[in-house]
Protein backbone atom coordinates (compact mmCIF):
# COMPACT_ATOMS: atom_id res chain seq x y z
CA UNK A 1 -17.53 -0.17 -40.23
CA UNK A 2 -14.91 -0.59 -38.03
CA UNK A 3 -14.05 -3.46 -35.46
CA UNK A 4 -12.05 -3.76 -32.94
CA UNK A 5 -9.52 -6.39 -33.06
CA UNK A 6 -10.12 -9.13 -30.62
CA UNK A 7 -7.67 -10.27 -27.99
CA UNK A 8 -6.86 -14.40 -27.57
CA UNK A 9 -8.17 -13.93 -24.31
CA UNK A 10 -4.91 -16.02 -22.73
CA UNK A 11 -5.26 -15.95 -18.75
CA UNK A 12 -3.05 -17.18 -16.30
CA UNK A 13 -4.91 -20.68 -14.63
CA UNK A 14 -2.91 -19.28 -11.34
CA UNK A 15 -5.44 -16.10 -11.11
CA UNK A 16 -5.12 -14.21 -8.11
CA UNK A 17 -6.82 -10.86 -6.86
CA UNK A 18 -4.03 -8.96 -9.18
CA UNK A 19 -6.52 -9.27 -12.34
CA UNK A 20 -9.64 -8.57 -10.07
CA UNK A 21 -11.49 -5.42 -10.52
CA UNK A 22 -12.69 -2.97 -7.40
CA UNK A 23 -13.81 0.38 -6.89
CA UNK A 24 -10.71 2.39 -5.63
CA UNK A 25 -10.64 6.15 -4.44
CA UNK A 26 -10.09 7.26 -7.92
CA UNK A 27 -13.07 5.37 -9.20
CA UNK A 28 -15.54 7.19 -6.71
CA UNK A 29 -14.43 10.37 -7.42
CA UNK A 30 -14.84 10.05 -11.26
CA UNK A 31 -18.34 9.71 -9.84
CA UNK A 32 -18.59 13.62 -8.82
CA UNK A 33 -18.39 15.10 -12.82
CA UNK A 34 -21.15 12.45 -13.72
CA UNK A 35 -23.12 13.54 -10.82
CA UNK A 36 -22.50 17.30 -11.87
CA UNK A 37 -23.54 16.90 -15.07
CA UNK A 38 -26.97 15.70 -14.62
CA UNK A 39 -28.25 18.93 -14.49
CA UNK A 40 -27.39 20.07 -18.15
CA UNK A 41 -28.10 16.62 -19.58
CA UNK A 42 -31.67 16.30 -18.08
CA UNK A 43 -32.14 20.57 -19.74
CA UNK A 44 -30.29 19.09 -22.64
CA UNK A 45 -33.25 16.15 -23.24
CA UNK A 46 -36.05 18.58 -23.17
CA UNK A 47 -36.05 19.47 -26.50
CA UNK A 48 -35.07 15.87 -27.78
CA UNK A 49 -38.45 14.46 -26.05
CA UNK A 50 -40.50 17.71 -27.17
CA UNK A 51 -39.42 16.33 -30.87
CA UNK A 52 -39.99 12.77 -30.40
CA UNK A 53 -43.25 13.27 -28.54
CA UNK A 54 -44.48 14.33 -31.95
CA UNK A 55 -43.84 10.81 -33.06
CA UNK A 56 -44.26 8.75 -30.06
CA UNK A 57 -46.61 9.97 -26.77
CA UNK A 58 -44.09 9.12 -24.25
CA UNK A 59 -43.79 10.86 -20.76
CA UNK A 60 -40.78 12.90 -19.93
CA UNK A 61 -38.91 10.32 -17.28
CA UNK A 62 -39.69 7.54 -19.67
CA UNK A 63 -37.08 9.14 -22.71
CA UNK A 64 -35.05 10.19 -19.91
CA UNK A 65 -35.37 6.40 -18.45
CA UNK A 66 -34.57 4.70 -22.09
CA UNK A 67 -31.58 6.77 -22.84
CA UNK A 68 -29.47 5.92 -19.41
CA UNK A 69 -30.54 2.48 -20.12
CA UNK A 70 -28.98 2.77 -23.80
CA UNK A 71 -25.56 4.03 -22.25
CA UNK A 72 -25.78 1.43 -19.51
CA UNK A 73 -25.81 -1.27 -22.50
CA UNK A 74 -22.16 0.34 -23.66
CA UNK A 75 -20.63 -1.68 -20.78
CA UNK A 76 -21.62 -5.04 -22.91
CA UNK A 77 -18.86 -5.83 -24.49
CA UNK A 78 -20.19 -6.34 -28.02
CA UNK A 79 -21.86 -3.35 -28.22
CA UNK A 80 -18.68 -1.41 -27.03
CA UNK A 81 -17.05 -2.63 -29.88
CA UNK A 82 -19.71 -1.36 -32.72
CA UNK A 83 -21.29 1.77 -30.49
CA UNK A 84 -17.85 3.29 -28.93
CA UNK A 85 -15.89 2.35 -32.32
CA UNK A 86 -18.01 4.75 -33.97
CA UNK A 87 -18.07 7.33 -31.10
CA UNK A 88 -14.34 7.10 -30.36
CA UNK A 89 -12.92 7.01 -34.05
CA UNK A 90 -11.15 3.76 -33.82
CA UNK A 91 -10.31 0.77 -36.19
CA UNK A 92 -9.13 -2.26 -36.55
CA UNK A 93 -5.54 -2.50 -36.25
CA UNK A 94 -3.15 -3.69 -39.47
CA UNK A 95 -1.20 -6.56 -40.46
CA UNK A 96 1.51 -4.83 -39.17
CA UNK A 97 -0.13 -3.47 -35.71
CA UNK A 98 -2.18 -6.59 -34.49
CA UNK A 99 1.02 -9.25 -33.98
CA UNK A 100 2.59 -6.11 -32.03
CA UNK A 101 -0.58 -5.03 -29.98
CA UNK A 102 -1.26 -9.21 -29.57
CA UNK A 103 1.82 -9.88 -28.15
CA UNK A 104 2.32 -7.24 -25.91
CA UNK A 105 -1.30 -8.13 -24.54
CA UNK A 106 -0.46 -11.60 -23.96
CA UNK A 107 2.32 -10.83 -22.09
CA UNK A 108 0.44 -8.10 -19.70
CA UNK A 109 -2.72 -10.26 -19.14
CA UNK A 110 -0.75 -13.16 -18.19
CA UNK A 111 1.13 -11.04 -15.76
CA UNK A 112 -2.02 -8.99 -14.80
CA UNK A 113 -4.07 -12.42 -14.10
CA UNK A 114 -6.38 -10.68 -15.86
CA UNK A 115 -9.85 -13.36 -15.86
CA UNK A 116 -11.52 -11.42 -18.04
CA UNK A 117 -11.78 -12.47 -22.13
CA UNK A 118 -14.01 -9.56 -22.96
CA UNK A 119 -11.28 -7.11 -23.15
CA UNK A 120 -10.38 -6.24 -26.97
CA UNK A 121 -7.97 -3.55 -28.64
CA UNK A 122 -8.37 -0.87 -31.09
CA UNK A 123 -6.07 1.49 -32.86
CA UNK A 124 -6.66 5.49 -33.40
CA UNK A 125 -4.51 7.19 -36.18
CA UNK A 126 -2.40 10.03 -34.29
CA UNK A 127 1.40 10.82 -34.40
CA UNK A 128 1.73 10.92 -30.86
CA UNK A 129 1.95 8.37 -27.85
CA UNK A 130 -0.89 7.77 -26.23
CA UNK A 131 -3.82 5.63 -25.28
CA UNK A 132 -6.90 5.41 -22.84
CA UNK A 133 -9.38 2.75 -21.82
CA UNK A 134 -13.13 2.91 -22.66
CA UNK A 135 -16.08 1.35 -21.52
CA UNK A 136 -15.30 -1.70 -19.32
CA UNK A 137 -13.16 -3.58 -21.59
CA UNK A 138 -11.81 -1.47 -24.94
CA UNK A 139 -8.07 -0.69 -24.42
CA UNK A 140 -7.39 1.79 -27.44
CA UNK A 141 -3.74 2.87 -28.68
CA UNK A 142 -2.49 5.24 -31.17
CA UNK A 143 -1.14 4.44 -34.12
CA UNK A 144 2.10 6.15 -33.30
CA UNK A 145 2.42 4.13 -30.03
CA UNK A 146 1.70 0.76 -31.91
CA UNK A 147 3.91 0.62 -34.72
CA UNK A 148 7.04 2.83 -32.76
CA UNK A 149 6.89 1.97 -29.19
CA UNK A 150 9.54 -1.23 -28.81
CA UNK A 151 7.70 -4.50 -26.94
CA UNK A 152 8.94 -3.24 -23.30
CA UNK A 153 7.19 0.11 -23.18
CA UNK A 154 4.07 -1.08 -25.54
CA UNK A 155 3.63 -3.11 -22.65
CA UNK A 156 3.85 -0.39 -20.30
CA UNK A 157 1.36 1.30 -21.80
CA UNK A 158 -1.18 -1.38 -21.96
CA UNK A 159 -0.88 -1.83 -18.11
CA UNK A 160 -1.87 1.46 -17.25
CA UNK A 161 -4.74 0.88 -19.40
CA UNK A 162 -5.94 -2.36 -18.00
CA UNK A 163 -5.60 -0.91 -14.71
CA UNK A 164 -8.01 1.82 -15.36
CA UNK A 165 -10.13 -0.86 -16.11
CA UNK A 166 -8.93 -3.39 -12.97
CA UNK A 167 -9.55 0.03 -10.96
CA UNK A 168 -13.49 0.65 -12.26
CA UNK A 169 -12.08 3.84 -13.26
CA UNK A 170 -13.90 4.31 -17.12
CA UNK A 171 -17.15 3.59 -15.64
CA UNK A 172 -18.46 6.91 -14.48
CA UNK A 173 -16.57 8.19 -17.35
CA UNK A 174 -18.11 6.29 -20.16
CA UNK A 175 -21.56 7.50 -18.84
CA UNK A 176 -20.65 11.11 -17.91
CA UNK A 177 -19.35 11.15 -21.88
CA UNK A 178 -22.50 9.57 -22.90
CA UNK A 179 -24.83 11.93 -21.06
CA UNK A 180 -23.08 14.73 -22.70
CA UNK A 181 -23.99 13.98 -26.20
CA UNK A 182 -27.18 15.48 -26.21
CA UNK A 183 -25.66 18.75 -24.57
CA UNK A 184 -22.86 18.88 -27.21
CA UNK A 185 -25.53 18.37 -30.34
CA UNK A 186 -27.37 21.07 -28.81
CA UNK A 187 -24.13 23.28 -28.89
CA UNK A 188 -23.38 22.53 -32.25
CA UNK A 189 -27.12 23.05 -33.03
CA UNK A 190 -27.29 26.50 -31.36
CA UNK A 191 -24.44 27.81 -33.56
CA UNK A 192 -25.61 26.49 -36.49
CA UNK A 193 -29.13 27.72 -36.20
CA UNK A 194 -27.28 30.92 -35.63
CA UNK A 195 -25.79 31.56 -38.34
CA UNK A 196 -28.54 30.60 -40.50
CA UNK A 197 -30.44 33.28 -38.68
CA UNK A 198 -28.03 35.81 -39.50
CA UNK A 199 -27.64 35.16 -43.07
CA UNK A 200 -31.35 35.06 -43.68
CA UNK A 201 -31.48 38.27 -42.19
CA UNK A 202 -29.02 39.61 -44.52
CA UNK A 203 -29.87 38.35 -47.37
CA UNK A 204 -34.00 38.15 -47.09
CA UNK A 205 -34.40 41.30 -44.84
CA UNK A 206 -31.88 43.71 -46.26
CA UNK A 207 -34.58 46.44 -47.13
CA UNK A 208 -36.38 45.77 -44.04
CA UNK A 209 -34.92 47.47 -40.89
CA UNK A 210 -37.44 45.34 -38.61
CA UNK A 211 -37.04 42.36 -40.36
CA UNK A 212 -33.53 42.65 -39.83
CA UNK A 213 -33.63 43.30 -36.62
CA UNK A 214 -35.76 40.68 -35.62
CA UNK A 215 -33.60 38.17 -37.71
CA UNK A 216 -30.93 39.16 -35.16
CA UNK A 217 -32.74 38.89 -32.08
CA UNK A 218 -33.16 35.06 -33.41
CA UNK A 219 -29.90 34.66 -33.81
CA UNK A 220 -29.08 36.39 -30.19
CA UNK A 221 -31.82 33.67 -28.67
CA UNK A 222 -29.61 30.40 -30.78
CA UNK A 223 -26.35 32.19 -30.39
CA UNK A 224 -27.35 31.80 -26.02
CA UNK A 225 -28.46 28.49 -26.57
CA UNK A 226 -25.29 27.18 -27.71
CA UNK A 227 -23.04 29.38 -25.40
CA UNK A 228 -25.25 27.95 -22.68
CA UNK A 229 -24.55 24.42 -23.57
CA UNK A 230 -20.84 25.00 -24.87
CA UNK A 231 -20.04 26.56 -21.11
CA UNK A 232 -21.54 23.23 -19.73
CA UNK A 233 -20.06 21.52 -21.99
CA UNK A 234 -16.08 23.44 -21.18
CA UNK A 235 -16.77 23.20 -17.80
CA UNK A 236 -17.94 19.28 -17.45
CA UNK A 237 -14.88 18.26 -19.70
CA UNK A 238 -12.65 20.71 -17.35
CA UNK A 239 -13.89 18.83 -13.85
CA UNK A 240 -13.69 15.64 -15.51
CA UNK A 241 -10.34 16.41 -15.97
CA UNK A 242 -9.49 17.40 -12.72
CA UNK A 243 -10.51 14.54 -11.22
CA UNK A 244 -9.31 12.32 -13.81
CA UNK A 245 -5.90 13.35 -12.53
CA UNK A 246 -5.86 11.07 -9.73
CA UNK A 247 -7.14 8.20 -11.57
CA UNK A 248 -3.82 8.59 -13.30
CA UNK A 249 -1.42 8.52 -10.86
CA UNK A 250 -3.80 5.49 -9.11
CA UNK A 251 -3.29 3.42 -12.07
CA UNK A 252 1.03 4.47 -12.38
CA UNK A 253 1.02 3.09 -8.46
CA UNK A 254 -0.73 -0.05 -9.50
CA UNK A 255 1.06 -0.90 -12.75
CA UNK A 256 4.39 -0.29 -10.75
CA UNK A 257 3.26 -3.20 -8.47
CA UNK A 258 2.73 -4.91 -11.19
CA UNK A 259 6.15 -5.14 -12.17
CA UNK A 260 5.61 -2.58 -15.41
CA UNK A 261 6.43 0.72 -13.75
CA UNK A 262 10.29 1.15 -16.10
CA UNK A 263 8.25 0.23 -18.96
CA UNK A 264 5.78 2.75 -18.68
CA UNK A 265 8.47 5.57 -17.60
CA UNK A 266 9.99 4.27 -21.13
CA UNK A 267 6.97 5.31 -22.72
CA UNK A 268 6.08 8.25 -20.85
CA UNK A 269 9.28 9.67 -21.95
CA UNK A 270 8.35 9.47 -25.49
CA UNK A 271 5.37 12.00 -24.93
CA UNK A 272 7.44 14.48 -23.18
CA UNK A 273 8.41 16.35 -26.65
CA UNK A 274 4.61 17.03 -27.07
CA UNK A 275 4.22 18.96 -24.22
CA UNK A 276 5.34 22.34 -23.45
CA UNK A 277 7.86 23.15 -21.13
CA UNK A 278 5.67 25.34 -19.14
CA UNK A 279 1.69 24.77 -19.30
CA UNK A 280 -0.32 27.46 -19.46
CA UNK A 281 -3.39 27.15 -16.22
CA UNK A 282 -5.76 27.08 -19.17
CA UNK A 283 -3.69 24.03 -20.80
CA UNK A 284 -3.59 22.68 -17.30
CA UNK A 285 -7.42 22.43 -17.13
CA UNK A 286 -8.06 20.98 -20.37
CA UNK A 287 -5.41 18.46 -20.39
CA UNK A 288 -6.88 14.92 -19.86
CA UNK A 289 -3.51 13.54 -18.12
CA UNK A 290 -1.01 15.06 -15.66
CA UNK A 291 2.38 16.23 -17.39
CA UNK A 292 4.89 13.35 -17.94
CA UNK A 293 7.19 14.64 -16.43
CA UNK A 294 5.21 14.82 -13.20
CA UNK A 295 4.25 11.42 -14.01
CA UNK A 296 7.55 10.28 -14.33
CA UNK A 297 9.18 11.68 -11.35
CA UNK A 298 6.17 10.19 -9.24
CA UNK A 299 6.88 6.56 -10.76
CA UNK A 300 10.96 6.72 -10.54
CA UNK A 301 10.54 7.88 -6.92
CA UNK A 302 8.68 5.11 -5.99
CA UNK A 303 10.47 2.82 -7.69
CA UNK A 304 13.80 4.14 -5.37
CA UNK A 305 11.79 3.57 -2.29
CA UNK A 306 10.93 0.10 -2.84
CA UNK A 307 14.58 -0.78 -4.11
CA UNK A 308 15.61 0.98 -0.75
């Protein structure tokens, strides 16, 4: 199984209100896709209670009840690191990774004043530059990013991170992403079924007109299940998007009072030869971040008004 690799938990003795966290603007709007996507979850746990009602007799509101309860335990930070691992797909970081990813966290917390030892890093495998915060305390890189990045923008990057965190902004997230779990099984579920409806129609009914036909109909009732729950599922991961925007740009303003706004531009600019020149709006609303360039230009002209 993996673990995530924990941090020396170094923190400045001078801590001020720089490493405290708060609910900014960006933070309360990450609220509004959670809030959207209570609908679909509480359709989504109908058939999950209808199955473990067989097993256990226990009312509706009570599953319901238990399972936000289960995601609300994700903000502990022990469980983050054996739960989300698993969900997010990260590891433990190398020989080579951790005195890189160590370092550059040292250096960030101290400057941060960051109170906090809980926090702890973990590595995904990608060839790309990138990174996000989970939970209330994982900071996760790439792999790319930790073994290429030089110390300057590595530490860029882990600013922006920890002030998604300092901001309260993976909070709503983390639970909106956790609600949806059941809706995405069902999806998956739906098509499956699906197809195993079709083929036994095929292969069972072929002499049988009405057999055949009904063996489609079943497959036309899972085939609407899953588009049902696949549209929810497009849609909450589009608005969560969308909002997620500005949670972006909120944590580039804060890590550039922090001192850390060249470094990240440094980074940024290593991501700008995965994106295309020209997004699509489809690509636009299923992209997690804003383009880098946007980014970028946002972060340099800020940085000229405060030299001015």
């Amino acid at each position: 199984m993996a673990q995530f690799y924990p941090t020396n938990g170094k923190t400045d003795p001078m801590a001020d209100r720089r490493g405290s966290r708060n609910f900014d603007r960006a933070a309360l709007l990450a609220a509004i896709p959670l809030i959207a996507v209570l609908p679909l979850w509480a359709v989504a746990m109908v058939p999950f209670w209808l199955v473990l009602n067989l097993v256990v007799d226990v009312s509706y509101l009570a599953a319901a009840g238990i399972y936000v309860l289960a995601g609300l335990a994700l903000f502990v930070p022990v469980v983050q690191r054996v739960v989300l691992t698993r969900l997010i797909g990260a590891r433990r970081p190398t020989a080579e990774e951790a005195p890189r990813l160590q370092r550059a966290f040292d250096e960030v917390a101290q400057a941060l004043h960051v109170r906090d030892r809980g926090f702890a890093l973990g590595v995904v495998d990608a060839d790309a530059v990138n990174a996000f915060a989970s939970g209330g305390h994982l900071v996760v890189v790439t792999s790319y990013a930790a073994r290429r990045l030089d110390h300057d923008a590595l530490c860029g990057v882990l600013a922006h991170e920890f002030c998604h965190h300092l901001g309260s902004h993976t909070i709503a997230l983390t639970m909106q992403q956790w609600l949806m779990l059941p809706v995405t099984a069902l999806a998956r579920l739906g098509a499956y079924l699906r197809n195993v409806a079709l083929a036994a129609s095929e292969t069972f009914a072929r002499s049988s007109g009405p057999a055949q036909r009904v063996g489609r109909v079943i497959a036309s009732v899972f085939n609407g299940l899953s588009w049902f729950f696949e549209i929810g599922s497009v849609a909450s991961h589009a608005l969560s998007n969308l909002v997620g925007r500005s949670a972006e740009f909120r944590a580039d303003q804060r890590v550039i009072s922090m001192g850390y706004g060249r470094q990240l531009v440094d980074a940024l600019r290593r991501t700008t030869n995965h994106q295309p020149q020209r997004p699509t709006r489809w690509s636009r609303l299923l992209e997690t971040h804003p383009p880098a360039r946007t980014r970028i230009a946002r972060i340099e002209g800020t940085l000229r008004r405060r030299r001015r």
